[in-house]
PDB file of N, CA and C in Angstrom:
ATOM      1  N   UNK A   1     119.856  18.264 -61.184  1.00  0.00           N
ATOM      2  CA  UNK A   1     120.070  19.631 -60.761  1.00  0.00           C
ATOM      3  C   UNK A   1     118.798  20.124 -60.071  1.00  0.00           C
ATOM      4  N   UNK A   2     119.202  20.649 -59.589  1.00  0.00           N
ATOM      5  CA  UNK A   2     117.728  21.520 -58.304  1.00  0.00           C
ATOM      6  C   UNK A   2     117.717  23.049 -58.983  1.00  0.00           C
ATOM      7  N   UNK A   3     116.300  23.622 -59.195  1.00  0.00           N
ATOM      8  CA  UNK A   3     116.192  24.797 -59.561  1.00  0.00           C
ATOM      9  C   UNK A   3     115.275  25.806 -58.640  1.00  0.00           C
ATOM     10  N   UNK A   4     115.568  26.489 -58.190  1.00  0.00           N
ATOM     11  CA  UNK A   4     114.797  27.664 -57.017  1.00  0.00           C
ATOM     12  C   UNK A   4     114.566  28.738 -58.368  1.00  0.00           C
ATOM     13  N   UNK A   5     112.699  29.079 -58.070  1.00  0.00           N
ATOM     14  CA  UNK A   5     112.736  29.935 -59.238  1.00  0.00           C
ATOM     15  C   UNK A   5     111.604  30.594 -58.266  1.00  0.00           C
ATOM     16  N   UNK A   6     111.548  32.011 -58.141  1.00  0.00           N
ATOM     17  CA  UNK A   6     110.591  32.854 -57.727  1.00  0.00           C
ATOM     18  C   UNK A   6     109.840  33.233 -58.812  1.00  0.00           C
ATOM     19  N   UNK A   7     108.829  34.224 -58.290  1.00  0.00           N
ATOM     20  CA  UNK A   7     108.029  34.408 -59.414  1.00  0.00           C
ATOM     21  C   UNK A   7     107.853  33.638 -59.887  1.00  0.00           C
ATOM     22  N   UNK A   8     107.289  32.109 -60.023  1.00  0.00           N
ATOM     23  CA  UNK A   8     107.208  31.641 -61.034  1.00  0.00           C
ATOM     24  C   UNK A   8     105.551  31.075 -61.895  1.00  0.00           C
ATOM     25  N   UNK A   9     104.342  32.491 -60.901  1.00  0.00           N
ATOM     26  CA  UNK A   9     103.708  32.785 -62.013  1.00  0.00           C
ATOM     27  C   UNK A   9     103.519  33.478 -63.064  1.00  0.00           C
ATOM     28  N   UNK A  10     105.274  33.968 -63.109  1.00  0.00           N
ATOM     29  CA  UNK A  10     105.207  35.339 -64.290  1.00  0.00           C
ATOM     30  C   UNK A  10     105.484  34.210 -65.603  1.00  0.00           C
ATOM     31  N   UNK A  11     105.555  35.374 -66.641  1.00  0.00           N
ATOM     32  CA  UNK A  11     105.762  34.874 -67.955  1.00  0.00           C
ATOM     33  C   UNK A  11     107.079  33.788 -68.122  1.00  0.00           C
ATOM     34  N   UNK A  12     108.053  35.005 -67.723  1.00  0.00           N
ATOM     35  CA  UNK A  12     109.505  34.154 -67.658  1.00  0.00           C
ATOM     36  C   UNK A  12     109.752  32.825 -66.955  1.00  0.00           C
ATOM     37  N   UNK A  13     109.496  33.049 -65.724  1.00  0.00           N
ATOM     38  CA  UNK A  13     109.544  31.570 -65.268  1.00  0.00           C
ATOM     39  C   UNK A  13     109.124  30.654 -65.703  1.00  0.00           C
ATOM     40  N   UNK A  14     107.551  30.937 -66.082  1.00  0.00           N
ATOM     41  CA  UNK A  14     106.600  29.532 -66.510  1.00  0.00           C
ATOM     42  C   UNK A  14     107.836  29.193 -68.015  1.00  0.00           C
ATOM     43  N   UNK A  15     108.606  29.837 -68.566  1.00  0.00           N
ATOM     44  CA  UNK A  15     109.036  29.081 -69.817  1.00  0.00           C
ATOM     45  C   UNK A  15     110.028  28.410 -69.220  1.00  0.00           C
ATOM     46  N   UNK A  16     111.088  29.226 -67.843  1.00  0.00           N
ATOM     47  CA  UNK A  16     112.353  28.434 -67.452  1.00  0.00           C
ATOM     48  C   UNK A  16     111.423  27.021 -66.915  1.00  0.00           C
ATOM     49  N   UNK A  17     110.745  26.924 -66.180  1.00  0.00           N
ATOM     50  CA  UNK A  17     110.186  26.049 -65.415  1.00  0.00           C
ATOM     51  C   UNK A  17     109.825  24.925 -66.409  1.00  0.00           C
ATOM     52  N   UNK A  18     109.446  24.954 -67.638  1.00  0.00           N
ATOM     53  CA  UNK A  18     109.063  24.318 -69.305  1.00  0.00           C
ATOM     54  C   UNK A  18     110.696  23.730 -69.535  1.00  0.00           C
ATOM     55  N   UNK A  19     111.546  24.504 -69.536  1.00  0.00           N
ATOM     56  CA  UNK A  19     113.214  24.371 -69.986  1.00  0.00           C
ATOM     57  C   UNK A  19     113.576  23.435 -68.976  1.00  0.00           C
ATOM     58  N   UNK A  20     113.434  23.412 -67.676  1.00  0.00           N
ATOM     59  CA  UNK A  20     114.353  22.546 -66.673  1.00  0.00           C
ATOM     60  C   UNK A  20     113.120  21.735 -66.175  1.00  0.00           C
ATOM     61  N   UNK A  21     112.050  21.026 -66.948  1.00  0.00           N
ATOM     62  CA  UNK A  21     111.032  20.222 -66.642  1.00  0.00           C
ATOM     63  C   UNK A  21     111.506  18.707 -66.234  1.00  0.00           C
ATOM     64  N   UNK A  22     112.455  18.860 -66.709  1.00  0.00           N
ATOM     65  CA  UNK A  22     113.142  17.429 -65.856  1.00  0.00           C
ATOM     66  C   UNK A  22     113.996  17.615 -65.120  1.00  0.00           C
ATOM     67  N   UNK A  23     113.976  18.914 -64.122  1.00  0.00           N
ATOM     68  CA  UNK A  23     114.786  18.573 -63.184  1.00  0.00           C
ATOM     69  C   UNK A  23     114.123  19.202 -61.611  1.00  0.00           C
ATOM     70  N   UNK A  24     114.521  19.340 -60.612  1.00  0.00           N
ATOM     71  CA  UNK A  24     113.846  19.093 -59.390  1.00  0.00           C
ATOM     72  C   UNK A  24     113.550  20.598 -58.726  1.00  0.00           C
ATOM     73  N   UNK A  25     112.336  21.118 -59.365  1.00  0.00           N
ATOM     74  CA  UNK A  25     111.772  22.531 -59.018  1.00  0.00           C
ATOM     75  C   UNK A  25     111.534  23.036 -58.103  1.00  0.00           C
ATOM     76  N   UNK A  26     111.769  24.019 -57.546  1.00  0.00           N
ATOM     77  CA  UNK A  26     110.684  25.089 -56.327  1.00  0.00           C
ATOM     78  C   UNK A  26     110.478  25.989 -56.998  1.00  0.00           C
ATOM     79  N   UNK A  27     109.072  26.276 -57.080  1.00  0.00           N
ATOM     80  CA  UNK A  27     108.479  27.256 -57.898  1.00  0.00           C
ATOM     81  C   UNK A  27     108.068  28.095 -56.834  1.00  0.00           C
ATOM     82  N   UNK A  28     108.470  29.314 -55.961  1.00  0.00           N
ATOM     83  CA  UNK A  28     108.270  30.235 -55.626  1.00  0.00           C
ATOM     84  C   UNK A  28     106.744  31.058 -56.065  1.00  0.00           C
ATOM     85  N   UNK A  29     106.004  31.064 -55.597  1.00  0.00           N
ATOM     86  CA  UNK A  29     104.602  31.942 -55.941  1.00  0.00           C
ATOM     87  C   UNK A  29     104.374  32.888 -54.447  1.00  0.00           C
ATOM     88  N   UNK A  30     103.964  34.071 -54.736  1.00  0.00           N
ATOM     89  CA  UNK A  30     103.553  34.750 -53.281  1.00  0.00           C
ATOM     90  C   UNK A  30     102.697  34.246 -52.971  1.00  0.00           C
ATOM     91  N   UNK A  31     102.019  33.214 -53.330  1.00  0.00           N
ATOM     92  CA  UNK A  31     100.988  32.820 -51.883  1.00  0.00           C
ATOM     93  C   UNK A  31     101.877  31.616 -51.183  1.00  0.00           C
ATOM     94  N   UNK A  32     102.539  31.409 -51.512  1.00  0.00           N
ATOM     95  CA  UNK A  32     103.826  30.036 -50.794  1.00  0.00           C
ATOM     96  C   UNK A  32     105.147  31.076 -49.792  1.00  0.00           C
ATOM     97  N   UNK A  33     105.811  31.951 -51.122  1.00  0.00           N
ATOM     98  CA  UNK A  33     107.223  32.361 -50.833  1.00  0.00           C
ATOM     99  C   UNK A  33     106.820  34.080 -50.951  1.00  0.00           C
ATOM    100  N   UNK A  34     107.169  34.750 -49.683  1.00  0.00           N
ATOM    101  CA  UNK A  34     106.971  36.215 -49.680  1.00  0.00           C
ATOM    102  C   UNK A  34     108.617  36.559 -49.637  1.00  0.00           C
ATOM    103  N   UNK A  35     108.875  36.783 -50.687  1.00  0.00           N
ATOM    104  CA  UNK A  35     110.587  37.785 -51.501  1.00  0.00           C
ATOM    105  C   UNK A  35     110.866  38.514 -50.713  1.00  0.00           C
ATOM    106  N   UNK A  36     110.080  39.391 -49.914  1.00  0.00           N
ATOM    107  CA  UNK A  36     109.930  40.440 -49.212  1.00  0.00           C
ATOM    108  C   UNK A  36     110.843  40.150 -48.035  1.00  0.00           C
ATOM    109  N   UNK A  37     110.335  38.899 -47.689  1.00  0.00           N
ATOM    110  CA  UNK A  37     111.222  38.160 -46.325  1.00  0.00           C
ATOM    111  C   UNK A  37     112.273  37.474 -46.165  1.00  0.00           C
ATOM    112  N   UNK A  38     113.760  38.620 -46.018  1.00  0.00           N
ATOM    113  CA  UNK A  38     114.467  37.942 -46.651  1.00  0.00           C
ATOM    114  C   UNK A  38     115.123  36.358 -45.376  1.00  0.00           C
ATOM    115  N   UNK A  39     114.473  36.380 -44.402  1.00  0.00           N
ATOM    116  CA  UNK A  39     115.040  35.314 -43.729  1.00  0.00           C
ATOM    117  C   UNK A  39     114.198  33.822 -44.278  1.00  0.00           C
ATOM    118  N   UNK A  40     112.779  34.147 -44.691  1.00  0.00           N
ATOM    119  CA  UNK A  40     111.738  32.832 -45.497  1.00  0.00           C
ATOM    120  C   UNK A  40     112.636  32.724 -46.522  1.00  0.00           C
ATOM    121  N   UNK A  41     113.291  33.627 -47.377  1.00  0.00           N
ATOM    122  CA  UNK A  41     113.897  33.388 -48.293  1.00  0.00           C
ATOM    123  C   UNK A  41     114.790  32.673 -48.122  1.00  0.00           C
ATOM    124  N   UNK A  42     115.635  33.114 -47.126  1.00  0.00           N
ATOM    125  CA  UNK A  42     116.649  32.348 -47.180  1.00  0.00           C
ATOM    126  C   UNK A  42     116.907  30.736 -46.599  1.00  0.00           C
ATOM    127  N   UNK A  43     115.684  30.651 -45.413  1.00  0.00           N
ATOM    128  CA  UNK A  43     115.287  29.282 -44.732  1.00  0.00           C
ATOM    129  C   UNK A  43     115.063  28.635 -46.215  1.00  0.00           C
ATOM    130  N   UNK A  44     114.043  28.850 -47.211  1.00  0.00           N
ATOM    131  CA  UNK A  44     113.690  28.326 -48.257  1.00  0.00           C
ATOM    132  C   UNK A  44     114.791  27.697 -48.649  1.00  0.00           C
ATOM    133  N   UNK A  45     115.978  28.592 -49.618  1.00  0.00           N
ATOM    134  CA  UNK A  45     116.885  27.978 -50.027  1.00  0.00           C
ATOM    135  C   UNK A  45     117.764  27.348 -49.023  1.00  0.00           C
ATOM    136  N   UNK A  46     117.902  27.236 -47.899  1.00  0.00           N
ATOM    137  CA  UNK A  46     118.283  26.489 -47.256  1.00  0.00           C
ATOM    138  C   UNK A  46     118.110  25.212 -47.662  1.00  0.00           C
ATOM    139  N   UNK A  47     116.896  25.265 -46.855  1.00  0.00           N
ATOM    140  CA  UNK A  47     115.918  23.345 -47.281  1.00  0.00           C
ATOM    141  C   UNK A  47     116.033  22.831 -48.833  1.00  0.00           C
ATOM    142  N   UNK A  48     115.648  23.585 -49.601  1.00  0.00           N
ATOM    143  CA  UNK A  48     115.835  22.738 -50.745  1.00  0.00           C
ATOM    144  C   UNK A  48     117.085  22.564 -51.297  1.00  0.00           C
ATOM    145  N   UNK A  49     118.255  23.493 -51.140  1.00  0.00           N
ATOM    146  CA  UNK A  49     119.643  23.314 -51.820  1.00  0.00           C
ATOM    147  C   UNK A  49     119.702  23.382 -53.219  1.00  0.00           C
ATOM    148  N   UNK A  50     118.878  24.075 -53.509  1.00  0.00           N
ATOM    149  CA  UNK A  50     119.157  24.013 -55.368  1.00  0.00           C
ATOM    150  C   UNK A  50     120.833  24.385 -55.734  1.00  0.00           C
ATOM    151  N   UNK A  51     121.258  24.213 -56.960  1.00  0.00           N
ATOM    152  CA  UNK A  51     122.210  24.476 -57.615  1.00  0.00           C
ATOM    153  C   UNK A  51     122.030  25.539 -58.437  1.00  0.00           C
ATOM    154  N   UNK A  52     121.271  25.933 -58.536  1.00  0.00           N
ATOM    155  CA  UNK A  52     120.817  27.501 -59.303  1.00  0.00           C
ATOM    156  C   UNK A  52     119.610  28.503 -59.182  1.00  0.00           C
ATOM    157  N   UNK A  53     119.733  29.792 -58.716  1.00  0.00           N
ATOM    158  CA  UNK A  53     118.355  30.418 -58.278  1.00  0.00           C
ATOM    159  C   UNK A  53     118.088  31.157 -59.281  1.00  0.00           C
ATOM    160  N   UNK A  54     116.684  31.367 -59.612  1.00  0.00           N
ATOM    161  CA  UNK A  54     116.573  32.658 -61.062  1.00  0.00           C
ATOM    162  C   UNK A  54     115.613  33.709 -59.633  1.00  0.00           C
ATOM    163  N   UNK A  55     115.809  34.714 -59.556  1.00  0.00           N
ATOM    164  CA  UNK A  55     114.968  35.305 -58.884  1.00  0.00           C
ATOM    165  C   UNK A  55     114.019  36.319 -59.835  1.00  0.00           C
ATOM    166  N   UNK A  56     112.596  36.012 -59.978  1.00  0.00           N
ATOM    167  CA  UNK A  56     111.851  36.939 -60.882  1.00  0.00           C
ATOM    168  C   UNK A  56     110.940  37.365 -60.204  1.00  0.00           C
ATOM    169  N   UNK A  57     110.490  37.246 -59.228  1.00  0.00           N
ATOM    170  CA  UNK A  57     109.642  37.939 -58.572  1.00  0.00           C
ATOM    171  C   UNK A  57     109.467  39.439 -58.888  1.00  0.00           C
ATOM    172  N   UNK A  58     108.989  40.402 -59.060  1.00  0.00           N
ATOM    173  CA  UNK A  58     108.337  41.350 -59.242  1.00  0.00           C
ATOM    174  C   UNK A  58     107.038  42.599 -59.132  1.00  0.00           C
ATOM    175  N   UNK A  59     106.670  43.049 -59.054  1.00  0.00           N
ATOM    176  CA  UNK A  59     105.812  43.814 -59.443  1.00  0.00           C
ATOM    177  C   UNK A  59     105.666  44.598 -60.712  1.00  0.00           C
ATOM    178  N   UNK A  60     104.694  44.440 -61.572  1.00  0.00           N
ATOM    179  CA  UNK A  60     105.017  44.207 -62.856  1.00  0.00           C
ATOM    180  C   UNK A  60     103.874  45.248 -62.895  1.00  0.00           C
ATOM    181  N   UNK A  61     103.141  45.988 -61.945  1.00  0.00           N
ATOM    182  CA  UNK A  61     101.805  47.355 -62.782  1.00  0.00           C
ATOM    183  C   UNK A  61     102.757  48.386 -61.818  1.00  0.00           C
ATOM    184  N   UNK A  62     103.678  49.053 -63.480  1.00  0.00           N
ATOM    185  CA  UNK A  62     104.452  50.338 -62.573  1.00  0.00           C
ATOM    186  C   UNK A  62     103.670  51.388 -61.851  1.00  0.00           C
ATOM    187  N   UNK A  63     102.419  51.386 -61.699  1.00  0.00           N
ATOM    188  CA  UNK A  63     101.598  52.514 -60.998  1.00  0.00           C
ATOM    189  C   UNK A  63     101.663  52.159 -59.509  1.00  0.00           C
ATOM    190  N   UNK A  64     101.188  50.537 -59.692  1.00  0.00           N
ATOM    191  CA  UNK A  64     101.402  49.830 -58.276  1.00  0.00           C
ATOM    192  C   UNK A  64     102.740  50.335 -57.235  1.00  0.00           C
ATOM    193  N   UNK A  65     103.549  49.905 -58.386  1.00  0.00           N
ATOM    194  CA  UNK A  65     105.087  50.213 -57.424  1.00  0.00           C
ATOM    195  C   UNK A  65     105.228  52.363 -57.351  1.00  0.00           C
ATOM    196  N   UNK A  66     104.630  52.934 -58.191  1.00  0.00           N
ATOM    197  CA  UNK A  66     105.133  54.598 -57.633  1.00  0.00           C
ATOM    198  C   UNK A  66     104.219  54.620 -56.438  1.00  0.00           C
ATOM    199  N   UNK A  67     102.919  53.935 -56.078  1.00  0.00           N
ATOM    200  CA  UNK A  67     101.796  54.006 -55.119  1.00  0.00           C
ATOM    201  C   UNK A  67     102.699  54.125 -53.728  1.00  0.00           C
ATOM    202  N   UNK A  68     103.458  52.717 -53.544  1.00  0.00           N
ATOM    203  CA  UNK A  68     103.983  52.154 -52.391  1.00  0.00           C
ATOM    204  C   UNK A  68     105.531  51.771 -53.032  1.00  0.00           C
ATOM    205  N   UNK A  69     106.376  52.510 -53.082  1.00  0.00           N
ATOM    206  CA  UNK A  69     107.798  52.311 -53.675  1.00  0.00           C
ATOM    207  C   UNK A  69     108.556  51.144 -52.547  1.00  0.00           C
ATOM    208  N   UNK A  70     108.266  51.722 -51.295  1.00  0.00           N
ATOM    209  CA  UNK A  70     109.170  50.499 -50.447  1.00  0.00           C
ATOM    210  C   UNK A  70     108.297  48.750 -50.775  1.00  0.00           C
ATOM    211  N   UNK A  71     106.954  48.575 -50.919  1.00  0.00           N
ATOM    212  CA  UNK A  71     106.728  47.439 -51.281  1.00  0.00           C
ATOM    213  C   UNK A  71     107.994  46.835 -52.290  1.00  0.00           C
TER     214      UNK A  71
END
């Protein structure tokens, strides 16, 4: 099975990424995959073809997100 996982320097992922360790990862990080873009996004899953996406990407300091809400 192929797994597309964004975010996956947050908490959650790093455990899915632990759970499906034997099977064939894209670990999404913003310095690789910008979420933001949804056509990179979607070229991404293009190329790799996973069978399941977890999308966790986030912004996780709620001050950050009232600062700049459209980020």
């Amino acid at each position: 099975m192929k797994v597309f996982i964004t975010g996956a320097n947050g908490q959650l992922a790093k455990y899915l990424s632990n759970l499906y360790s034997d099977e064939e990862l894209y670990l999404g990080i913003k310095q690789k995959l910008d979420v933001r873009n949804r056509n990179q996004v979607l070229e991404e899953i293009a190329k790799f073809k996973p069978n399941i996406v977890f999308h966790l990407a986030s912004i996780t300091r709620g001050d950050e997100s009232a600062k700049d809400p459209k980020k």
